[in-house]
C-alpha atoms as a PDB file:
ATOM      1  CA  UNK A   1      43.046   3.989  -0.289  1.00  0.00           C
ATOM      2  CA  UNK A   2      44.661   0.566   0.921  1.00  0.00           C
ATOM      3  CA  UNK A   3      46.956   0.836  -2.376  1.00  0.00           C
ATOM      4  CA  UNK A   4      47.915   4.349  -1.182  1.00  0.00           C
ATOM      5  CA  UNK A   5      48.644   3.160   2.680  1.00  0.00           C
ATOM      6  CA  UNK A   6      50.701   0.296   1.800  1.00  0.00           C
ATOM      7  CA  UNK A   7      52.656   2.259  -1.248  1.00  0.00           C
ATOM      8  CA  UNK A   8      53.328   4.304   2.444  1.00  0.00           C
ATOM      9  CA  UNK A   9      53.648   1.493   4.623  1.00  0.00           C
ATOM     10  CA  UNK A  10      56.073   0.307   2.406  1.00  0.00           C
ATOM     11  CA  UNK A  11      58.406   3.612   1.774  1.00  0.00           C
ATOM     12  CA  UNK A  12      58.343   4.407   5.646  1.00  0.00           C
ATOM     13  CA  UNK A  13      59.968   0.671   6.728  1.00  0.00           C
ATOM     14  CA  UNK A  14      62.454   1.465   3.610  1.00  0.00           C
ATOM     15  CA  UNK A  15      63.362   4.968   5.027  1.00  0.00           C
ATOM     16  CA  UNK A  16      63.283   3.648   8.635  1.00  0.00           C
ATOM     17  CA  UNK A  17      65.556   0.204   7.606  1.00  0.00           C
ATOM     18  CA  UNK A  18      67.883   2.877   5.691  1.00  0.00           C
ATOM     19  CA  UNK A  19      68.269   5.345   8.474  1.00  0.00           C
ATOM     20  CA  UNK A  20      70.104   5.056  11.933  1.00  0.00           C
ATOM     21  CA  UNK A  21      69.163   1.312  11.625  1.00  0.00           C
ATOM     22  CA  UNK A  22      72.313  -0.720  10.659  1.00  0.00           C
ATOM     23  CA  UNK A  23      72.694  -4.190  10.983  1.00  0.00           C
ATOM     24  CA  UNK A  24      74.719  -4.763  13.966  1.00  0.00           C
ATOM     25  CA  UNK A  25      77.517  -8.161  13.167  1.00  0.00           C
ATOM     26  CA  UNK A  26      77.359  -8.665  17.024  1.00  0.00           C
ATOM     27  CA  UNK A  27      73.501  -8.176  17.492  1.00  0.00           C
ATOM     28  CA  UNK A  28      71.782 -11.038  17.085  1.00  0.00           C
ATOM     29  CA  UNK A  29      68.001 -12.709  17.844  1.00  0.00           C
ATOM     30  CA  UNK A  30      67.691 -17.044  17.711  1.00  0.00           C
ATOM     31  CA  UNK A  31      65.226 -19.652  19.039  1.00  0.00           C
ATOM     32  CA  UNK A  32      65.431 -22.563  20.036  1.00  0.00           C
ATOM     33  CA  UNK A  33      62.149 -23.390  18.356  1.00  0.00           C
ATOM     34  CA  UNK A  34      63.068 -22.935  15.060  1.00  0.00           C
ATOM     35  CA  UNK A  35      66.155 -21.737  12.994  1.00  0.00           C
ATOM     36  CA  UNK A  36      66.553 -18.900  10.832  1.00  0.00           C
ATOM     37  CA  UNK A  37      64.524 -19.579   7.368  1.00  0.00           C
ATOM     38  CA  UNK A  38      62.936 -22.817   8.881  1.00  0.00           C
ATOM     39  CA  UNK A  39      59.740 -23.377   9.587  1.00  0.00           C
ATOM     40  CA  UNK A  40      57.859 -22.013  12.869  1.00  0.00           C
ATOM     41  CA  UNK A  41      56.857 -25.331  14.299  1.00  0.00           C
ATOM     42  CA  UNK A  42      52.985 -25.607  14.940  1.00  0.00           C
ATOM     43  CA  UNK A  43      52.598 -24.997  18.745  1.00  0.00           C
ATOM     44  CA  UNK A  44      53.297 -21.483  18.143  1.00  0.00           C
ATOM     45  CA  UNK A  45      50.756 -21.041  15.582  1.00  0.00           C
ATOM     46  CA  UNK A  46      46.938 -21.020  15.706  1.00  0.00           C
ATOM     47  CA  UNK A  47      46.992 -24.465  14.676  1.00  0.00           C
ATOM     48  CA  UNK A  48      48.775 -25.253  17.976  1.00  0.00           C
ATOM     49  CA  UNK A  49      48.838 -23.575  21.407  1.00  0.00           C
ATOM     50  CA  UNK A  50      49.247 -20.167  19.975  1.00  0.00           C
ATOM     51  CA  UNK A  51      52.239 -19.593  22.657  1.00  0.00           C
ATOM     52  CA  UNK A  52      55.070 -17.026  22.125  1.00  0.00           C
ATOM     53  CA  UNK A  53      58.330 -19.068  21.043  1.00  0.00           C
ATOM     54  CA  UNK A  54      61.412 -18.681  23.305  1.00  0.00           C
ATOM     55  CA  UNK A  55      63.527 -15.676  22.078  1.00  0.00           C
ATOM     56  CA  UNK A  56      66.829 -15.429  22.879  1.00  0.00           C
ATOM     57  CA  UNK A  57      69.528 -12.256  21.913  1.00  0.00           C
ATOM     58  CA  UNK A  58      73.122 -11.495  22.264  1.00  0.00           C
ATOM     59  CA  UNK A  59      75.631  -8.904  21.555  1.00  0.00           C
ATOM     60  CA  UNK A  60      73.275  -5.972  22.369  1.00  0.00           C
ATOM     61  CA  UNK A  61      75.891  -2.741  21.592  1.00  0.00           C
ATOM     62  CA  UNK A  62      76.608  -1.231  25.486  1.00  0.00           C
ATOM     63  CA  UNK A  63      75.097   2.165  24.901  1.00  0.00           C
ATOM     64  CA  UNK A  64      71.644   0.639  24.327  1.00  0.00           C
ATOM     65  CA  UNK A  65      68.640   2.790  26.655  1.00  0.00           C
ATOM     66  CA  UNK A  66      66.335  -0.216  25.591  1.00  0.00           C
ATOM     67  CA  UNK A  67      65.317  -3.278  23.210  1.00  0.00           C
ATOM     68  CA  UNK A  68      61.963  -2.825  21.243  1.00  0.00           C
ATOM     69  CA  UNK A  69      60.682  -6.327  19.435  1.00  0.00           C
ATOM     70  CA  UNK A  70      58.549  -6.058  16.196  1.00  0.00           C
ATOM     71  CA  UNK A  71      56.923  -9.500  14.782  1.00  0.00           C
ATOM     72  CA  UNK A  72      55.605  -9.084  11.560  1.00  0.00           C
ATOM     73  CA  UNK A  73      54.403 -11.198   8.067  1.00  0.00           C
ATOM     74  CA  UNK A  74      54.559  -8.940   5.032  1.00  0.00           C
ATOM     75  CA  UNK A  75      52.902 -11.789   2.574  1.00  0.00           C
ATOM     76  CA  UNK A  76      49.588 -10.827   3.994  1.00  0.00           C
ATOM     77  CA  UNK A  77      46.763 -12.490   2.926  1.00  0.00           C
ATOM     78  CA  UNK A  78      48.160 -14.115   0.187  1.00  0.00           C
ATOM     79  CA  UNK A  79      52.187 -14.251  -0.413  1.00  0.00           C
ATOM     80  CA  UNK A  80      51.312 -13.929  -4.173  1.00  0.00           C
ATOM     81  CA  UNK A  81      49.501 -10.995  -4.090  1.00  0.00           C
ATOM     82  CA  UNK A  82      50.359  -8.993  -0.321  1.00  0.00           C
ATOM     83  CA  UNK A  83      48.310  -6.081   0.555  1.00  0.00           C
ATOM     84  CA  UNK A  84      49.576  -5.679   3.847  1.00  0.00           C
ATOM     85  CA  UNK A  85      52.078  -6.122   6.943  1.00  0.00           C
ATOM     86  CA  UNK A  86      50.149  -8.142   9.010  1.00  0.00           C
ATOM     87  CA  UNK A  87      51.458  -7.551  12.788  1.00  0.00           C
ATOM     88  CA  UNK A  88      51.786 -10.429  15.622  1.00  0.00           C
ATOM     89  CA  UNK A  89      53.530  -8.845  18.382  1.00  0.00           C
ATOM     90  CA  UNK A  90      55.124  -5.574  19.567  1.00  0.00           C
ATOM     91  CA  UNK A  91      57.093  -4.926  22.902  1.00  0.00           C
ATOM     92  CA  UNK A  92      59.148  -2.232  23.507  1.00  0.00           C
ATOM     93  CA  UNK A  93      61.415  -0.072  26.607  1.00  0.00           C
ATOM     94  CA  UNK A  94      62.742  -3.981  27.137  1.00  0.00           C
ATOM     95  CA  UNK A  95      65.484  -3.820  29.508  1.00  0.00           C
ATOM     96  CA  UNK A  96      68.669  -4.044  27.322  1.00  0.00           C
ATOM     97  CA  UNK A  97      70.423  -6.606  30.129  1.00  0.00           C
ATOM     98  CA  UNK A  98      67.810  -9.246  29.513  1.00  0.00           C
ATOM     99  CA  UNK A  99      68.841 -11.790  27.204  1.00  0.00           C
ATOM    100  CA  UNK A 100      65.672 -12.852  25.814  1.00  0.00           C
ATOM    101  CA  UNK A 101      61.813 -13.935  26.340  1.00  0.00           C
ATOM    102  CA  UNK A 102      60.897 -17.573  27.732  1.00  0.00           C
ATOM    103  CA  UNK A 103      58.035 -19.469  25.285  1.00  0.00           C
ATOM    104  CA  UNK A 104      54.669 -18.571  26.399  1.00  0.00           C
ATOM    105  CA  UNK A 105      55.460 -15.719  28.109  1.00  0.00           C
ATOM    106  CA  UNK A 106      53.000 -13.619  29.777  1.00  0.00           C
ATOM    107  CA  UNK A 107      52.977 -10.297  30.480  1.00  0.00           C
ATOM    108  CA  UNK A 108      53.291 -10.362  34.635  1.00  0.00           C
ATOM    109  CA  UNK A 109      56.556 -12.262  33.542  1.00  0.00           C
ATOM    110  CA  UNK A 110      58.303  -9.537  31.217  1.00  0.00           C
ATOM    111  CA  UNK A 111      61.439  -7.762  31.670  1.00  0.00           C
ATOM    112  CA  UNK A 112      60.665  -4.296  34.067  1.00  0.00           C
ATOM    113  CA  UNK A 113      59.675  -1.905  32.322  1.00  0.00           C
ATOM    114  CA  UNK A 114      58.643  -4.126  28.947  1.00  0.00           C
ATOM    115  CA  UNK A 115      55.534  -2.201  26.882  1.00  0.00           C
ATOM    116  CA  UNK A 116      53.007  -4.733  24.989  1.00  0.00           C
ATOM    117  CA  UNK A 117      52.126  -2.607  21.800  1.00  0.00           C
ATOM    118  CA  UNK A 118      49.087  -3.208  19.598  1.00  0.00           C
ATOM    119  CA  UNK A 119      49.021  -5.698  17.083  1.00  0.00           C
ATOM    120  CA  UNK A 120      46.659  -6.039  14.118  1.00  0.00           C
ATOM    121  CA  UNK A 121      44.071  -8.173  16.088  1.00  0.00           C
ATOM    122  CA  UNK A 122      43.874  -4.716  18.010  1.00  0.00           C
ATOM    123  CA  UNK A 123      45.002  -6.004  21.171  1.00  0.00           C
ATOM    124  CA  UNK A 124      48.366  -6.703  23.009  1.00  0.00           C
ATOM    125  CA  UNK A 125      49.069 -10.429  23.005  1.00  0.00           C
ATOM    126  CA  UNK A 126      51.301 -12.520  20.835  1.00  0.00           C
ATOM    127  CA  UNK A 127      48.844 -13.766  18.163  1.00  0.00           C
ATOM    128  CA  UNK A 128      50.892 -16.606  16.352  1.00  0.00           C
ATOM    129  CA  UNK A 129      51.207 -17.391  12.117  1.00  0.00           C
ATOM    130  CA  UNK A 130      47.476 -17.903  10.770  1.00  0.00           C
ATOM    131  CA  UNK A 131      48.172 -17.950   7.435  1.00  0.00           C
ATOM    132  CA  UNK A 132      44.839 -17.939   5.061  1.00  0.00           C
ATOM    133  CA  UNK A 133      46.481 -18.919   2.103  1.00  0.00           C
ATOM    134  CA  UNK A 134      50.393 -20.342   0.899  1.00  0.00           C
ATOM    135  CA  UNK A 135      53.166 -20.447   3.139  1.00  0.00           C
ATOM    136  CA  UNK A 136      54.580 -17.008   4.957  1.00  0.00           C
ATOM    137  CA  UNK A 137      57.392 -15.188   6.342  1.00  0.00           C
ATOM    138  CA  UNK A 138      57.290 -13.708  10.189  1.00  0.00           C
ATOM    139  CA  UNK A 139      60.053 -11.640  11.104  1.00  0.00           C
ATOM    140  CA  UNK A 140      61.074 -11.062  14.313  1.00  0.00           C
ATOM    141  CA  UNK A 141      62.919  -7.996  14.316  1.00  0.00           C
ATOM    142  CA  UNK A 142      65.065  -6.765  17.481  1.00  0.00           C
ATOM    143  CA  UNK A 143      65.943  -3.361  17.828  1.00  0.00           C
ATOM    144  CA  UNK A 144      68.368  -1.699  20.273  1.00  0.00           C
ATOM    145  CA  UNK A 145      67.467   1.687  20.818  1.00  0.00           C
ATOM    146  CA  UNK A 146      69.278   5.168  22.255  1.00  0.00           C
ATOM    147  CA  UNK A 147      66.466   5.843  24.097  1.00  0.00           C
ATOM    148  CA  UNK A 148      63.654   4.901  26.340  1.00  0.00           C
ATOM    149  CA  UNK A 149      60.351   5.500  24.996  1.00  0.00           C
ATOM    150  CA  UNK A 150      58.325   7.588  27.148  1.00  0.00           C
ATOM    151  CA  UNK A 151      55.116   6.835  25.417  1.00  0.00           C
ATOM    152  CA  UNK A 152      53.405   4.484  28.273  1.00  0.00           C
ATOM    153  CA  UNK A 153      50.289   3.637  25.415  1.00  0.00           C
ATOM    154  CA  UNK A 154      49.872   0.848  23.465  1.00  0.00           C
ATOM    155  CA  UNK A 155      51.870   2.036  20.176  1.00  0.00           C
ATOM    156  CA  UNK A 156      51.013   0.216  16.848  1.00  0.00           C
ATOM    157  CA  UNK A 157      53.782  -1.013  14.804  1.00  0.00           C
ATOM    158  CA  UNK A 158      53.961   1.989  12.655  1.00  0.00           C
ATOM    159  CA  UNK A 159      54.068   4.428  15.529  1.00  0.00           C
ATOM    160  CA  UNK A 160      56.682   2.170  17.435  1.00  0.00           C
ATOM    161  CA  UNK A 161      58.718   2.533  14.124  1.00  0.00           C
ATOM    162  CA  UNK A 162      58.290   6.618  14.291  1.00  0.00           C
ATOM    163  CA  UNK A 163      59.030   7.336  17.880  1.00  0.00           C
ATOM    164  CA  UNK A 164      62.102   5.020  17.252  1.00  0.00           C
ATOM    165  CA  UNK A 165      63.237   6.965  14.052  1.00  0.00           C
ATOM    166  CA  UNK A 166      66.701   8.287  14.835  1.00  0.00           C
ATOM    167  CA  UNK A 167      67.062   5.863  17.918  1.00  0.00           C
ATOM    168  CA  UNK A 168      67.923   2.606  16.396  1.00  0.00           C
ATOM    169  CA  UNK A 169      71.767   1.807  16.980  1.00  0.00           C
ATOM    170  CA  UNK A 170      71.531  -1.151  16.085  1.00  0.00           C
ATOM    171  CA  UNK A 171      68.646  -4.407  14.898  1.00  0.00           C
ATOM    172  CA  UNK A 172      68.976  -7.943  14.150  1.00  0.00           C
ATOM    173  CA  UNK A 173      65.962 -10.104  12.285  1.00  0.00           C
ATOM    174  CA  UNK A 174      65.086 -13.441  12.792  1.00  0.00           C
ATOM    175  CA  UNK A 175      62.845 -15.321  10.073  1.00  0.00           C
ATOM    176  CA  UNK A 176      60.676 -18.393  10.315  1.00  0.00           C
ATOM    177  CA  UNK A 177      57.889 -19.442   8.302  1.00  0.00           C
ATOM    178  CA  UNK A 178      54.412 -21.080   8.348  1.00  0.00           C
ATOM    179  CA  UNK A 179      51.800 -22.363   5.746  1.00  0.00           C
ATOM    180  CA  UNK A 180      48.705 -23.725   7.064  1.00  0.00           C
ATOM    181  CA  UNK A 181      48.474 -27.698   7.583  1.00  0.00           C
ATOM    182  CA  UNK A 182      44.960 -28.346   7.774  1.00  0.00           C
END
């Protein structure tokens, strides 16, 4: 059964990255934590303050509704051997003008509007990299949408990605890493 769901998981983010979603040139999602392919420095991890990082984007395409924000590690548990998409944050109907999220940002302090989706801890907070074995990849993916989602529930990852099916005009992907230092 868990072969069969991520054999799915897996076909559905290539069908959904090879859809509507291009890579916009102008779109793009930094930090000023941590660069792109470096590593996530502790404080935003569970072996530090297990904060959100500052986020910051630019050249969001003018016709964008809203900004959804997916953060994900696909080498979970083990980056030898991944069984799953383990998911640390999801936010979406984020007001397209805003230029990013402060570190440690709570949820009184979000763009109008902003949606906290579920993660995989089953709740709606940033949970930050907890690796339990080797050193991982967590993507934060940006996504600038035609639409604004009228769903007002929690969505999960995977429902986030199929209410945004045929809405993405655009999505930029920032990647940091963490392995585990104790």
């Amino acid at each position: 059964m868990l072969v069969k769901k991520s054999i799915a998981l897996l076909l559905m983010t290539w069908v959904f990255s090879c859809g509507a979603a291009e890579q916009s040139n102008n779109m793009k999602i930094t930090s000023s934590a941590f660069q792109e392919g470096k590593e996530i420095p502790s404080k935003y991890t569970c072996e530090g303050d297990n904060i959100s990082p500052p986020l910051q984007w630019e050249g969001i395409p003018q016709n964008t509704k809203s900004l959804a924000l997916i953060v994900d590690d696909p080498d979970a548990p083990d980056p030898k051997a991944p069984k799953m998409v383990w998911v640390h944050w999801v936010l979406y109907n984020l007001e397209p003008k805003s230029q990013g999220l402060s570190e440690n940002i709570q949820s009184n302090q979000m763009p109008t509007g902003t949606i906290a989706g579920t993660t995989s801890w089953n709740n709606s907070k940033y949970g930050g990299p907890c690796p339990p074995i080797g050193r991982h990849r967590y993507y934060h993916r940006l996504y600038a949408l035609d639409t604004k989602l009228e769903d007002n529930a929690a969505l999960s990852s995977d429902d986030l990605k199929a209410k945004m099916q045929g809405h993405v005009i655009a999505e930029a992907v920032l990647m940091g890493t963490y392995q585990k230092k104790k």
